[in-house]
Protein backbone atom coordinates (compact mmCIF):
# COMPACT_ATOMS: atom_id res chain seq x y z
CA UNK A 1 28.93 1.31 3.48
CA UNK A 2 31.52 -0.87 2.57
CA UNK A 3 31.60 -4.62 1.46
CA UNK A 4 35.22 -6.31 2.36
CA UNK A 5 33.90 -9.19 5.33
CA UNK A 6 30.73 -10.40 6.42
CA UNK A 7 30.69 -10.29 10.27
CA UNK A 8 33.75 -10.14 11.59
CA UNK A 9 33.73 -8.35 15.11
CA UNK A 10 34.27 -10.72 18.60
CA UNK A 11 31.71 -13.26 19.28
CA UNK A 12 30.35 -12.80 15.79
CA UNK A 13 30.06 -16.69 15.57
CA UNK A 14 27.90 -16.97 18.52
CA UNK A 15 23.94 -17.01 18.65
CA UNK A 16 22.71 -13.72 16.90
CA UNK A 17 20.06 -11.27 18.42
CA UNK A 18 18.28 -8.90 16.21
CA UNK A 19 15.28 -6.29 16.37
CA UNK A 20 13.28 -3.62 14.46
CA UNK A 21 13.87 -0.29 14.46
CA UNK A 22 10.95 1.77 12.65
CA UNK A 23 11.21 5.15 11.70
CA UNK A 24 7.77 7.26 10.47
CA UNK A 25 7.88 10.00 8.58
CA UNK A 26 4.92 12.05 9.85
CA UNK A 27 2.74 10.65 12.71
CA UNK A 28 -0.19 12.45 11.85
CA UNK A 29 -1.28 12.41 8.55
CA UNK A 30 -4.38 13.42 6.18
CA UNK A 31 -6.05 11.28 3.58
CA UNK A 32 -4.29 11.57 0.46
CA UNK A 33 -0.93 12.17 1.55
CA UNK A 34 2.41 10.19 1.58
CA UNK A 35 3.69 8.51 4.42
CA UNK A 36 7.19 6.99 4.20
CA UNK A 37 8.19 4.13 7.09
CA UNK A 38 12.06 3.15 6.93
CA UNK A 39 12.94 -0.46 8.59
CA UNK A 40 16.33 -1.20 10.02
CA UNK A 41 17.56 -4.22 11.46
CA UNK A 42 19.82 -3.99 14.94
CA UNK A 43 21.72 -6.36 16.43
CA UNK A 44 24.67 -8.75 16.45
CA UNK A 45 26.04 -12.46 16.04
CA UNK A 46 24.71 -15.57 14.05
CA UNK A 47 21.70 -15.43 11.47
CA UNK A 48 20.01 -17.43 9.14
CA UNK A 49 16.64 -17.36 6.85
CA UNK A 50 15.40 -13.78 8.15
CA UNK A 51 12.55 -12.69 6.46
CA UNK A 52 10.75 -9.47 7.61
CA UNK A 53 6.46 -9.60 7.37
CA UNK A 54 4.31 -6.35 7.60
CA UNK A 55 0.63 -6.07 7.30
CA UNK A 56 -1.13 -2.52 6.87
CA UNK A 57 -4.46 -1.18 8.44
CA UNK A 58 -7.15 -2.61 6.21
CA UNK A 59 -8.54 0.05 3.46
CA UNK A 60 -5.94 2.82 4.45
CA UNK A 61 -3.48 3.06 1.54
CA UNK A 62 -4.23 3.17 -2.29
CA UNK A 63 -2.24 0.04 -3.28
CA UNK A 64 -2.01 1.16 -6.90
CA UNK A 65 -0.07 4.06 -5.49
CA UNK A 66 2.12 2.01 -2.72
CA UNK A 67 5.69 0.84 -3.15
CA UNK A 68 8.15 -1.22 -1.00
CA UNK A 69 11.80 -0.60 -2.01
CA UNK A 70 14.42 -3.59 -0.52
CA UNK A 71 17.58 -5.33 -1.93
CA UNK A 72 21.49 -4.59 -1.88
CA UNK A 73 22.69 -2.58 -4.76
CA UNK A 74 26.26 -0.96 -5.46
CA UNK A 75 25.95 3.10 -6.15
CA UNK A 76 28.20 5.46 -8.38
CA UNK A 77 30.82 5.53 -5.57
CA UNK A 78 31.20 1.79 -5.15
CA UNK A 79 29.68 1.67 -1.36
CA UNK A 80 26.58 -0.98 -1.10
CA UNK A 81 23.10 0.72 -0.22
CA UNK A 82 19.41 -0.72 -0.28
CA UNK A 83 16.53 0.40 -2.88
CA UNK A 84 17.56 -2.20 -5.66
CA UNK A 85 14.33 -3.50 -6.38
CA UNK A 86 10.81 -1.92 -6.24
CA UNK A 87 7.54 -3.45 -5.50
CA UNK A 88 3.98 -3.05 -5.02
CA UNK A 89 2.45 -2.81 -1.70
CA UNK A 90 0.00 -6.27 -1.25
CA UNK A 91 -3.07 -5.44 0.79
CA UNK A 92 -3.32 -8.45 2.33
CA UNK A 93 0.22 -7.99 3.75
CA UNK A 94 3.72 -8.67 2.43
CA UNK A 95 6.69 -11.23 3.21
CA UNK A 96 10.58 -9.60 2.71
CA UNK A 97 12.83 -12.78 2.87
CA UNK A 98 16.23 -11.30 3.61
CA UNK A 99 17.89 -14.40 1.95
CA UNK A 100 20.78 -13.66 -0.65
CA UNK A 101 22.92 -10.45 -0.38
CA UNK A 102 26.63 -10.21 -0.80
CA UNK A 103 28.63 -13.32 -0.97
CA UNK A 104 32.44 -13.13 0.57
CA UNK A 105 35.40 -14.74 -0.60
CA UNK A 106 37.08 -15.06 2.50
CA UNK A 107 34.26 -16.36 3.79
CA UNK A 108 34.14 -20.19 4.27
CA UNK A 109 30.38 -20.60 4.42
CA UNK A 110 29.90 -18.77 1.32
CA UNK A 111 26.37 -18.19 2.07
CA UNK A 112 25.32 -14.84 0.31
CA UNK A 113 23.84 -12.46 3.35
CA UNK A 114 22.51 -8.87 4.29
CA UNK A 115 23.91 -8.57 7.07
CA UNK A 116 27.65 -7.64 7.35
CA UNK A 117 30.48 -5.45 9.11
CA UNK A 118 29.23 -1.63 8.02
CA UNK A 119 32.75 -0.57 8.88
CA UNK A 120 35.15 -3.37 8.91
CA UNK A 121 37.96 -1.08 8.61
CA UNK A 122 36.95 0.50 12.00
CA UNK A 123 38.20 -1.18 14.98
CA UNK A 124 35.41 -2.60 17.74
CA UNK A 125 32.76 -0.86 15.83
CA UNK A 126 29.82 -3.21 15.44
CA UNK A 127 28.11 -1.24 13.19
CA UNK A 128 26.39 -3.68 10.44
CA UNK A 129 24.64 -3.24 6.85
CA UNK A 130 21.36 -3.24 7.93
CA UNK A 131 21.69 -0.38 10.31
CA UNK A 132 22.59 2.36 7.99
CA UNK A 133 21.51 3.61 4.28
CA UNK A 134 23.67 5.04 1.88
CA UNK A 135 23.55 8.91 1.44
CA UNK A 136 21.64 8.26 -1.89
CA UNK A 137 20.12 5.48 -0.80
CA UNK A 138 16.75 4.20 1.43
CA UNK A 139 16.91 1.98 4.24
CA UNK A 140 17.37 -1.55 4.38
CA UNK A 141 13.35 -2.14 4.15
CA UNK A 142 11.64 1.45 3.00
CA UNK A 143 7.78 1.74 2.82
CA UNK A 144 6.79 5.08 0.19
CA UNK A 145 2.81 4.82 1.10
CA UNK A 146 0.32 6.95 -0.27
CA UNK A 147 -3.19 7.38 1.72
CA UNK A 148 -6.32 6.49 0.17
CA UNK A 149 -8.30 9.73 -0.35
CA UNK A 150 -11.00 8.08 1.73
CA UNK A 151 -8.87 6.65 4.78
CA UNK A 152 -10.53 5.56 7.85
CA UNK A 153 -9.05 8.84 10.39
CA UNK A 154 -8.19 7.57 13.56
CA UNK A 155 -5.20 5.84 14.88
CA UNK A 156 -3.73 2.94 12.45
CA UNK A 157 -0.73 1.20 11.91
CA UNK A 158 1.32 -0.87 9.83
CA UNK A 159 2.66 -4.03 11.66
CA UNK A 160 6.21 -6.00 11.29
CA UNK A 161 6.63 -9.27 12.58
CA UNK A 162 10.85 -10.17 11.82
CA UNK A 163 11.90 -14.06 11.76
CA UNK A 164 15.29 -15.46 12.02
CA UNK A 165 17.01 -18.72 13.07
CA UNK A 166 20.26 -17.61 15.58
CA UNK A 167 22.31 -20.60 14.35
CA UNK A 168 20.50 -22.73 17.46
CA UNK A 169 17.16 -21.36 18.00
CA UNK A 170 13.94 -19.60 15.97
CA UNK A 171 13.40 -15.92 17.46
CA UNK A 172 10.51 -13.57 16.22
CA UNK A 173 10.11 -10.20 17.06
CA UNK A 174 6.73 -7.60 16.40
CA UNK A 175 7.41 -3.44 15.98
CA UNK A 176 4.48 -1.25 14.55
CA UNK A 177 4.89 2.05 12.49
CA UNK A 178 2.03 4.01 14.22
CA UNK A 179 0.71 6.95 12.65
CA UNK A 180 -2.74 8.94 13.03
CA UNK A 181 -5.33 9.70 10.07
CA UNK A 182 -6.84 13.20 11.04
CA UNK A 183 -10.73 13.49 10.81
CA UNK A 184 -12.76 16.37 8.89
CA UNK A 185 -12.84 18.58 11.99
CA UNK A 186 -8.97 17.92 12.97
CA UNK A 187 -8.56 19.12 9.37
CA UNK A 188 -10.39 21.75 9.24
CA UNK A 189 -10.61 23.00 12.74
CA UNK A 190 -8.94 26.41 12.79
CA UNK A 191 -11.92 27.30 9.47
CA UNK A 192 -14.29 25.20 12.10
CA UNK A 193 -13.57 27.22 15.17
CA UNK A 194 -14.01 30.43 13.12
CA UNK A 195 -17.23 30.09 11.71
CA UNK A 196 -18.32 29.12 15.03
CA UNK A 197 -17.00 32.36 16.43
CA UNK A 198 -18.93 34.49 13.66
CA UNK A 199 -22.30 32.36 14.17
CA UNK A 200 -21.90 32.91 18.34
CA UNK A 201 -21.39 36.93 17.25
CA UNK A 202 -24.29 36.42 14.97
CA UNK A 203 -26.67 34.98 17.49
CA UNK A 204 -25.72 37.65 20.05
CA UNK A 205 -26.31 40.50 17.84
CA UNK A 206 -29.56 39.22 16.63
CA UNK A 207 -30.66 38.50 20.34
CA UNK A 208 -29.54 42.04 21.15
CA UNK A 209 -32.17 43.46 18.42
CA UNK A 210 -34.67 41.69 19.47
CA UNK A 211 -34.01 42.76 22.82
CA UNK A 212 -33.39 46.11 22.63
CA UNK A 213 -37.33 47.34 22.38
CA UNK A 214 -37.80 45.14 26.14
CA UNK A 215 -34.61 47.36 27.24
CA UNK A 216 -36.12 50.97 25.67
CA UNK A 217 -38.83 50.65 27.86
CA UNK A 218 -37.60 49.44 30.87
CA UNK A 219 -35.19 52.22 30.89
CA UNK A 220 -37.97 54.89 30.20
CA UNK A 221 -40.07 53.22 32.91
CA UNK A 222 -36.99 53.91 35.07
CA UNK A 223 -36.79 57.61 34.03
CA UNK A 224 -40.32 57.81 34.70
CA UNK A 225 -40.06 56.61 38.17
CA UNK A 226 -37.45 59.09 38.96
C-alpha cells in the first residue's frame, strides 16, 4: 500500500459513504479456541472523526488472553500496513477512534487520516487504505480472540457499530461477526453416536438371551405338533 496522496480520485471532495466489511475466521468454534475477526472499512468521498465501537457476547472470551491490533505503521519494504499498536480486549466493549494516520504535504487540510488512495499511481482505481492489509500485515481493525474454556455454546456474536461525520451529515452503520460455540454433544457427537450404537447392540443381545429359552420351546412345541 502506498502513501503519496490522501484521496484523490473524482468526487473525492464530496459527502463520503462508508461501511463494514467483517471477515471471521471460523464460524463454528469450540471453547478454548482462537477466533480471529478482521474489520475493513469500504467506501468513498469525505470523512471526518470515524471511530469504530464493538461489543462482544458477555462471558465468551478470556480477556486476559484477547487482543485488538489497529494503527498505521510503515514495514521493511516502505508500504504502510495496520497492526502498529496492540491492545487488550475490554469486556464491557471497546471504542477504535480512527483519528490521526498519515499526514500529506500536498494536502491543504493537513489533517492526519486513515483513509487514503491505496493505489494512487493506478488510474480510476478507488481502492483506499482501509480496504486492504499489507502482505505482512493485519487488517485495518483485527480482533485475535481466544474462547473462554467455559463459553456459553450457542450462537454469539461480536457487534460493530462505525461513526463518521461525511463533511455535512453524522452516518452510523451496525455489522456483526457471527460465529457459533459448539455444545458437548456437537463436540463429541461422532464418540456420542458410537457408544450409542454399541449400547443399542448391547440391549439387543441381552434381550436375545433372555429370549432365547421362550423361543427353544416354542419351536419344540412346533416339532411336537408336527
Amino acid at each position: 500500500m502506498t502513501h503519496t496522496k490522501p484521496l484523490a480520485r473524482a468526487f473525492a471532495s464530496r459527502p463520503g459513504s462508508y461501511n463494514l466489511a467483517i471477515l471471521v475466521s471460523e464460524p463454528i468454534v469450540d471453547p478454548g479456541d482462537s477466533l480471529q475477526i478482521e474489520v475493513y472499512i469500504s467506501g468513498y468521498g469525505v470523512i471526518k472523526a470515524p471511530k469504530v465501537a464493538f461489543y462482544p457476547s458477555p462471558n465468551v472470551f478470556d480477556i486476559g488472553k484477547s487482543t485488538v491490533w489497529h494503527s498505521l505503521k510503515t514495514y521493511e519494504d516502505g508500504a504502510m500496513g495496520w497492526g502498529a499498536q496492540q491492545t487488550l480486549l475490554d469486556p464491557i466493549g471497546m471504542v477504535c477512534c480512527l483519528s490521526g494516520g498519515m499526514v500529506f504535504k500536498n494536502d491543504r487540510s493537513q489533517e492526519a487520516t486513515w483513509f487514503f488512495d491505496a493505489r494512487p499511481s493506478e488510474q480510476d482505481n478507488y481502492q483506499i487504505s482501509t480496504e486492504v492489509k499489507h502482505p505482512k500485515g493485519s487488517a485495518p481493525i483485527s480482533l485475535d480472540l481466544r474462547l473462554h474454556r467455559k463459553a456459553r455454546p450457542g450462537p454469539q456474536s461480536v457487534a460493530f457499530v462505525f461513526t463518521y461525520f461525511d463533511g455535512d451529515s453524522w452516518h452510523t452503520c451496525t455489522n456483526h461477526a457471527r460465529f457459533t460455540v459448539r455444545n458437548f454433544y456437537h463436540r463429541h457427537e461422532t464418540a456420542v453416536w458410537l457408544i450409542g450404537a454399541i449400547a443399542a447392540t448391547m440391549s439387543i443381545l441381552a434381550n436375545g438371551v433372555k429370549l432365547w429359552p421362550h423361543a427353544k420351546a416354542l419351536c419344540s412345541r412346533i416339532v411336537q405338533l408336527l
